[in-house]
Every structure is written in structure tokens, then in C-alpha cells.
C-alpha atoms as a PDB file:
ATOM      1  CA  UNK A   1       0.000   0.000   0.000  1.00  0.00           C
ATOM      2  CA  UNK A   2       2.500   2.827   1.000  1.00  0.00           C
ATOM      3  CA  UNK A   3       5.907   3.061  -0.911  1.00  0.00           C
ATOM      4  CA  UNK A   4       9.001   1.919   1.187  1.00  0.00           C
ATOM      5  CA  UNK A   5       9.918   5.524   1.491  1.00  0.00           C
ATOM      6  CA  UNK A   6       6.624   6.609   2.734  1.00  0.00           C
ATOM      7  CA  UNK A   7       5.543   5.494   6.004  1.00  0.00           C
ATOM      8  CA  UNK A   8       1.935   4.222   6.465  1.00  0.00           C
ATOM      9  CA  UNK A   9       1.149   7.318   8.548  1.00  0.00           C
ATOM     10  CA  UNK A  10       2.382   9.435   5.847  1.00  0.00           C
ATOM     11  CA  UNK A  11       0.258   7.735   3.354  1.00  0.00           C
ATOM     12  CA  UNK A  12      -2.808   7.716   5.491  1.00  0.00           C
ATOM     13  CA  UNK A  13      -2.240  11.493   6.199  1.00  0.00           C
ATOM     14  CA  UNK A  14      -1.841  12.080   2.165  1.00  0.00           C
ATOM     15  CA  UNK A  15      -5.539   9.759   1.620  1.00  0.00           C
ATOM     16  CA  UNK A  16      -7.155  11.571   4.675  1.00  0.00           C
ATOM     17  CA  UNK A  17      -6.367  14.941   3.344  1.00  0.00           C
ATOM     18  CA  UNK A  18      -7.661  13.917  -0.298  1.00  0.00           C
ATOM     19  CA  UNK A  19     -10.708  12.673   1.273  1.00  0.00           C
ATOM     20  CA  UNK A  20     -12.109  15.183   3.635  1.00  0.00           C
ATOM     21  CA  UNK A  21      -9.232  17.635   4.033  1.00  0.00           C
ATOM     22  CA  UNK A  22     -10.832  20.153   1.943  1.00  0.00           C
ATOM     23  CA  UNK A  23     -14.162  19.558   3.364  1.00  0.00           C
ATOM     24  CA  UNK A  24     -13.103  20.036   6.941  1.00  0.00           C
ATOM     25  CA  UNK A  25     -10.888  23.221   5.275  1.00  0.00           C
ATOM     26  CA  UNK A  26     -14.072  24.670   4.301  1.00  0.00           C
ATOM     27  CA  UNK A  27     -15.863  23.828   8.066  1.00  0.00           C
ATOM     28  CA  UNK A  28     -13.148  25.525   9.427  1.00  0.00           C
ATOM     29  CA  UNK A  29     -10.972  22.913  10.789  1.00  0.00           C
ATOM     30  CA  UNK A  30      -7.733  22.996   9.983  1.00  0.00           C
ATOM     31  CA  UNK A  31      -5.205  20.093  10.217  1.00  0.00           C
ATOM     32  CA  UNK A  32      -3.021  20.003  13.980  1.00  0.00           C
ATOM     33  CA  UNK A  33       0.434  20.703  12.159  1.00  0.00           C
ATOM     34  CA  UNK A  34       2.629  17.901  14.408  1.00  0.00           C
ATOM     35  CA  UNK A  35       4.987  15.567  13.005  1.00  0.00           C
ATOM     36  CA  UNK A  36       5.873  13.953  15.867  1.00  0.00           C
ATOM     37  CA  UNK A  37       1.525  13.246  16.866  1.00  0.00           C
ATOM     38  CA  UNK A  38       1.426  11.966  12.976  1.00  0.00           C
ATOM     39  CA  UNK A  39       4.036   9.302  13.598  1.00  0.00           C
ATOM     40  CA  UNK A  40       2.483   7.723  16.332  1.00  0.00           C
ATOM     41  CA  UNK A  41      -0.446   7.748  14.173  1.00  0.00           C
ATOM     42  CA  UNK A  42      -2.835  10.721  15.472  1.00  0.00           C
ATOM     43  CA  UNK A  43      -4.200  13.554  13.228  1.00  0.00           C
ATOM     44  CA  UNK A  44      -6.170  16.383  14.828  1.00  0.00           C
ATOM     45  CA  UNK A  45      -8.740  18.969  12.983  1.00  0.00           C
ATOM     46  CA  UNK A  46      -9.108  21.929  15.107  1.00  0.00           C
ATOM     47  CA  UNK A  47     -11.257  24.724  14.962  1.00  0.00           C
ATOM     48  CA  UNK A  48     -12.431  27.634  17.474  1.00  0.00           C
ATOM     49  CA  UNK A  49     -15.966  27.415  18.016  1.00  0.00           C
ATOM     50  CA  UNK A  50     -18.137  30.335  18.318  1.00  0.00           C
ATOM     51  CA  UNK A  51     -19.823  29.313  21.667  1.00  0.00           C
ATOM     52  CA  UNK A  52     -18.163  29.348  25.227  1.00  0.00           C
ATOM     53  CA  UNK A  53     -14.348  29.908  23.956  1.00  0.00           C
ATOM     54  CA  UNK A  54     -14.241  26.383  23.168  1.00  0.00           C
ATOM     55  CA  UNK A  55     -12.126  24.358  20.612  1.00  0.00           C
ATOM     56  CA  UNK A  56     -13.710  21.323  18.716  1.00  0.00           C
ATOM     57  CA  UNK A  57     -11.562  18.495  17.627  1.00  0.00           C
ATOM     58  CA  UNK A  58     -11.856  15.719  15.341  1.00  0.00           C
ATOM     59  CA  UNK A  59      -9.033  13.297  15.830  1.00  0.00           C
ATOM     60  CA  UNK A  60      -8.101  10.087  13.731  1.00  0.00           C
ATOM     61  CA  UNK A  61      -6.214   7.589  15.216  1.00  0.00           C
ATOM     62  CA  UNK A  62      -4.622   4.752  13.543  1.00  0.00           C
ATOM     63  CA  UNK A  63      -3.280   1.688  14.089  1.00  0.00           C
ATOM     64  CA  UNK A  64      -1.091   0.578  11.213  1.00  0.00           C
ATOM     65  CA  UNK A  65      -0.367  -3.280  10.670  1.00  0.00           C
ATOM     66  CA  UNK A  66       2.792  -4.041   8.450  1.00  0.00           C
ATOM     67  CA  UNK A  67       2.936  -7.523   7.081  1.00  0.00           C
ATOM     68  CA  UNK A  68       4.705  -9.487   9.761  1.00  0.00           C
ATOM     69  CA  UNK A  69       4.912 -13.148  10.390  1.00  0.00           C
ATOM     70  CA  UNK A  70       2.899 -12.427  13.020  1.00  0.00           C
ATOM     71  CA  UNK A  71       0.545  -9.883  11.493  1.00  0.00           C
ATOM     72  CA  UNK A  72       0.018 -11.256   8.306  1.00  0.00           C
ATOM     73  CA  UNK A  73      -3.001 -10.248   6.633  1.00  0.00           C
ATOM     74  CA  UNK A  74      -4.115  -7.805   9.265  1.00  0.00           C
ATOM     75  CA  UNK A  75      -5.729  -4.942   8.373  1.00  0.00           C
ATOM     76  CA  UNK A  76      -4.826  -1.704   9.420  1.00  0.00           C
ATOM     77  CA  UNK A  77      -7.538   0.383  11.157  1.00  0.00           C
ATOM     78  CA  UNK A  78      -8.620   3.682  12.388  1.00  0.00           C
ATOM     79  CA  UNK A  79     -11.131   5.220  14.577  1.00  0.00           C
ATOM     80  CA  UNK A  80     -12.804   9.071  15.077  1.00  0.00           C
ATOM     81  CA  UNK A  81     -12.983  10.916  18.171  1.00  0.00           C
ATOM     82  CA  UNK A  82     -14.396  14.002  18.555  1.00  0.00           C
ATOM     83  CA  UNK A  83     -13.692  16.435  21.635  1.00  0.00           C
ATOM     84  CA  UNK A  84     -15.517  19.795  22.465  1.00  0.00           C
ATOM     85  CA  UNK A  85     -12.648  21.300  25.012  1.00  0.00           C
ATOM     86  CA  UNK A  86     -11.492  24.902  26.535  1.00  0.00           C
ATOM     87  CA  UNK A  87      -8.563  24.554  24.916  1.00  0.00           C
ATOM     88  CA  UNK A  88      -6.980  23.366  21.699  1.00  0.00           C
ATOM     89  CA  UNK A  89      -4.586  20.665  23.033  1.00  0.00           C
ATOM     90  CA  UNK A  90      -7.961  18.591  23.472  1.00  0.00           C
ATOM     91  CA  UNK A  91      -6.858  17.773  27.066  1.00  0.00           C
ATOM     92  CA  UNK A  92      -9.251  17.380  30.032  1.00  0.00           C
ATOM     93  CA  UNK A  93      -9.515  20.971  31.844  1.00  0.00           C
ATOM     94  CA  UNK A  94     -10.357  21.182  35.813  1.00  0.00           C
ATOM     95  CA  UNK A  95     -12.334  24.836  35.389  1.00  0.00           C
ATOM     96  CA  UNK A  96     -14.189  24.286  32.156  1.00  0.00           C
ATOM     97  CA  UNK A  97     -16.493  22.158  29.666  1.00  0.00           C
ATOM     98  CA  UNK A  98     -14.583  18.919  28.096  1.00  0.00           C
ATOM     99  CA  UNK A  99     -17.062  16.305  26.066  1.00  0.00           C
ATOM    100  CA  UNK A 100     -15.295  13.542  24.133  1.00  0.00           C
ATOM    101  CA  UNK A 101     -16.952  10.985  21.982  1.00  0.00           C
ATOM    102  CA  UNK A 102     -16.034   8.430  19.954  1.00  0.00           C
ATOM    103  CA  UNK A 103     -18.128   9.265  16.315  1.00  0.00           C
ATOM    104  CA  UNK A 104     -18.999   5.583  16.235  1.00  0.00           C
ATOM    105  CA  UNK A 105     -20.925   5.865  19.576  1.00  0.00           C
ATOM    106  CA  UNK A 106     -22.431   9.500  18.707  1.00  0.00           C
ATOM    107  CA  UNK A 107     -24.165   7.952  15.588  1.00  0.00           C
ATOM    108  CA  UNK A 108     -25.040   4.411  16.841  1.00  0.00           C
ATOM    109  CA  UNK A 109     -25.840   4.958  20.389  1.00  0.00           C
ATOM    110  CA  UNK A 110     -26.891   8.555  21.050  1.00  0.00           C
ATOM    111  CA  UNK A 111     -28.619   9.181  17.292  1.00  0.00           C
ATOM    112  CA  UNK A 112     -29.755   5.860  17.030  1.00  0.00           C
ATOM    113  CA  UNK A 113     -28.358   5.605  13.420  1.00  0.00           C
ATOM    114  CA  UNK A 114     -27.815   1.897  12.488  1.00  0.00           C
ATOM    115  CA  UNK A 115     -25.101   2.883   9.672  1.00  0.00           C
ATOM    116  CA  UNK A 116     -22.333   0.901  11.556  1.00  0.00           C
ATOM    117  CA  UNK A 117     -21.759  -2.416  13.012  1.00  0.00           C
ATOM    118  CA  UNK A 118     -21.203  -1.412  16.808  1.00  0.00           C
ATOM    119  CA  UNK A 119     -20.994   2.027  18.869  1.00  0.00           C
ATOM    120  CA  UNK A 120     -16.861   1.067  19.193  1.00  0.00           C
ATOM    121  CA  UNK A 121     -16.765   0.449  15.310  1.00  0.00           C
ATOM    122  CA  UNK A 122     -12.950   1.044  14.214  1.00  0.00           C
ATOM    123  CA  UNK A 123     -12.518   1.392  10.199  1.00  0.00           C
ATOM    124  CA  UNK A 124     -10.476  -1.232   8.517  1.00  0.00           C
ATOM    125  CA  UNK A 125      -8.540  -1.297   5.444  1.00  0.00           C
ATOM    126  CA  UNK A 126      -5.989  -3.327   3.438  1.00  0.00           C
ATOM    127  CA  UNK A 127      -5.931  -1.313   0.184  1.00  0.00           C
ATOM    128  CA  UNK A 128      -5.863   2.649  -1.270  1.00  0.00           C
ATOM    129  CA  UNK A 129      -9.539   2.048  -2.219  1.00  0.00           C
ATOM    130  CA  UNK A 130     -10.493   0.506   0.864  1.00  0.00           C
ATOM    131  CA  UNK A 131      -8.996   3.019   2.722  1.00  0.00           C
ATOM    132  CA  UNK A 132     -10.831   5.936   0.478  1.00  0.00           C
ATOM    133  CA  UNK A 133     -13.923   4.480   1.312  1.00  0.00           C
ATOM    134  CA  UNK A 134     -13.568   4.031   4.862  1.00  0.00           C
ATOM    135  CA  UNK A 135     -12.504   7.610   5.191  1.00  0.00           C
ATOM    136  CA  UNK A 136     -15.105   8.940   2.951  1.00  0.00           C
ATOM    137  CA  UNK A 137     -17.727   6.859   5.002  1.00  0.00           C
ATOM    138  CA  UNK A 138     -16.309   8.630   8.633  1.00  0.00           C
ATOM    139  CA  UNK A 139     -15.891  11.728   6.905  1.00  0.00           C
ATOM    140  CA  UNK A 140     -19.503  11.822   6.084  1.00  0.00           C
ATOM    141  CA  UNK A 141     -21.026  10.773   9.354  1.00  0.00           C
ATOM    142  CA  UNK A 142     -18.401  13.857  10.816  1.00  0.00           C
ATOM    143  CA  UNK A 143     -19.538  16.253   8.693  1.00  0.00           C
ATOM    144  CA  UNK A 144     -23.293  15.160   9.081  1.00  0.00           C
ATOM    145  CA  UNK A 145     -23.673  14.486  12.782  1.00  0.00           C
ATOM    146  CA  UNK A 146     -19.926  15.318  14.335  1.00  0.00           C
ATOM    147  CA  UNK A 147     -19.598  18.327  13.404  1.00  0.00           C
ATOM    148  CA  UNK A 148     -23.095  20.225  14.491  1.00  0.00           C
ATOM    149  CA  UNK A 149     -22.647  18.182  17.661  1.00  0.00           C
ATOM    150  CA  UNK A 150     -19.135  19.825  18.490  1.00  0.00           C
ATOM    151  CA  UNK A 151     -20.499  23.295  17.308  1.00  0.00           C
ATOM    152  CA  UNK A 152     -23.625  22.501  19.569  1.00  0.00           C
ATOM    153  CA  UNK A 153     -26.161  23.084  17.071  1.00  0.00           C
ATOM    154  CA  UNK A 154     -27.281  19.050  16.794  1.00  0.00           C
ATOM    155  CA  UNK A 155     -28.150  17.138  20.385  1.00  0.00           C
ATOM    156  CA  UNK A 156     -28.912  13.576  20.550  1.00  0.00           C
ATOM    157  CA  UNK A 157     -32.423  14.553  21.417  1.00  0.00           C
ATOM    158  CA  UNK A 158     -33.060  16.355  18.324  1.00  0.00           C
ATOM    159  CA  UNK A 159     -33.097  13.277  16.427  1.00  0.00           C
ATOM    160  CA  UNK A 160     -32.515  14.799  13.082  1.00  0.00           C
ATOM    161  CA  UNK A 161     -31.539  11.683  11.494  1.00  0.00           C
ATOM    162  CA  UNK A 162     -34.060   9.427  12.086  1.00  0.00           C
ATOM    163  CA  UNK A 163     -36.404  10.371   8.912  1.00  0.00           C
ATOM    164  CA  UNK A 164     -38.594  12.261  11.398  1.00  0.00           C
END
């Protein structure tokens, strides 16, 4: 999947941006510019939000299996987090409003949207296409149900996507 000079975090930074980077641009969010978080396999959309001083975050995180003899076959995977925090490092804050949710359980538990397998779904690939799709997929549910949640403008009891 990834060329042997580019590291699978690389290349999954290079298909995220391709995939939602300019939507997420347009939102607002703008790509956490740190090398050293990328390695380990995080990548964090920030943006200000208008209410409260607070920051919302969308963070990827992803576990990257190389073919191993003892990982042979596996496919790599990610999951979505989003965080509504006082400040833009995402971390927990004694004086102020933190949320964090994983997307998975936002859409399957608190929506009620039966889109994905489980409420601690993680998105696996093994190929570029797989891995387009998967982000496309989590990009959409972001953009459709993350994203007003962070911003405050979509609550679980709202229930705006259950065809009501």
C-alpha cells in the first residue's frame, strides 16, 4: 500500500487529506500541524468554536499493521474521536467544559443511526480504495452528525436523522 519511502502514517495522512481535508478546510478545521503526533499515528482537525471559547476536535487515530509473520493479513484500522474542550490541546480541563466521543458511539448509540456495526466500530482497510472508502464513510457521518454536535447546534435529542 505505501511506498518503502513513505511510512503508512504518511500515506494515510496524504488519503485523509484527499478525502475530507478540503471539506473540513471549508468547516473551518484545519489540520493540527505535528509531526511527531502523525508518527504515532494521530491527526487532529481543530477549529475555534463560536460558543463558550471552546475548541472542537476531530481526531483520527490509527493503528497501522505491516505484514509481519505475526501480522500477516491484518488490516490496518482507524477510529474518530471528537472532543468539544477549553482549549486546543484537546486535554481534560479542571475549570471548564470537556465532552469527548467516539463518532462511532455519537451515531449508533446517542442518534440511534444503524449505519455501523457497533458504537466502538474502528474502520479497517488493506488497500488505497479501501482506505478511500472508509474515510469517505467517517468523513460523512463527521460532517453530518460530528460536526453540528461539536459546534452545539445538533443534540442527541433532536433526532434529526431518524427520517422524522
Amino acid at each position: 500500500m505505501a511506498s518503502n519511502a513513505q511510512s503508512p502514517q504518511d500515506y494515510f495522512r496524504m488519503i485523509l487529506l484527499t478525502v475530507v481535508g478540503q471539506a473540513y478546510t471549508a468547516a473551518g478545521y484545519e489540520l493540527e500541524d505535528l509531526p511527531i503526533k502523525w508518527a504515532g499515528g494521530r491527526f487532529r482537525f481543530i477549529k475555534p468554536l463560536e460558543d463558550d471559547d471552546l475548541f472542537g476536535i476531530i481526531e483520527y487515530q490509527l493503528l497501522a499493521y505491516s505484514d509481519t509473520e505475526w501480522s500477516s493479513g491484518m488490516p490496518s484500522r482507524f477510529k474518530v474521536t471528537l472532543i468539544r474542550a477549553d482549549n486546543d490541546t484537546g486535554l481534560k480541563s479542571s475549570h471548564k467544559k470537556y465532552v469527548m466521543r467516539d463518532l462511532s458511539a455519537l451515531v449508533v448509540e446517542d442518534f440511534g443511526i444503524d449505519i455501523l456495526p457497533s458504537a466502538k466500530h474502528w474502520w479497517t482497510f488493506r488497500t488505497q480504495d479501501e482506505l478511500g472508502k472508509a474515510l469517505a464513510e467517517a468523513g460523512h457521518l463527521t460532517i453530518g452528525y460530528g460536526m453540528p454536535w461539536l459546534a452545539g447546534e445538533l443534540a442527541p435529542d433532536d433526532k434529526k436523522g431518524d427520517g422524522q
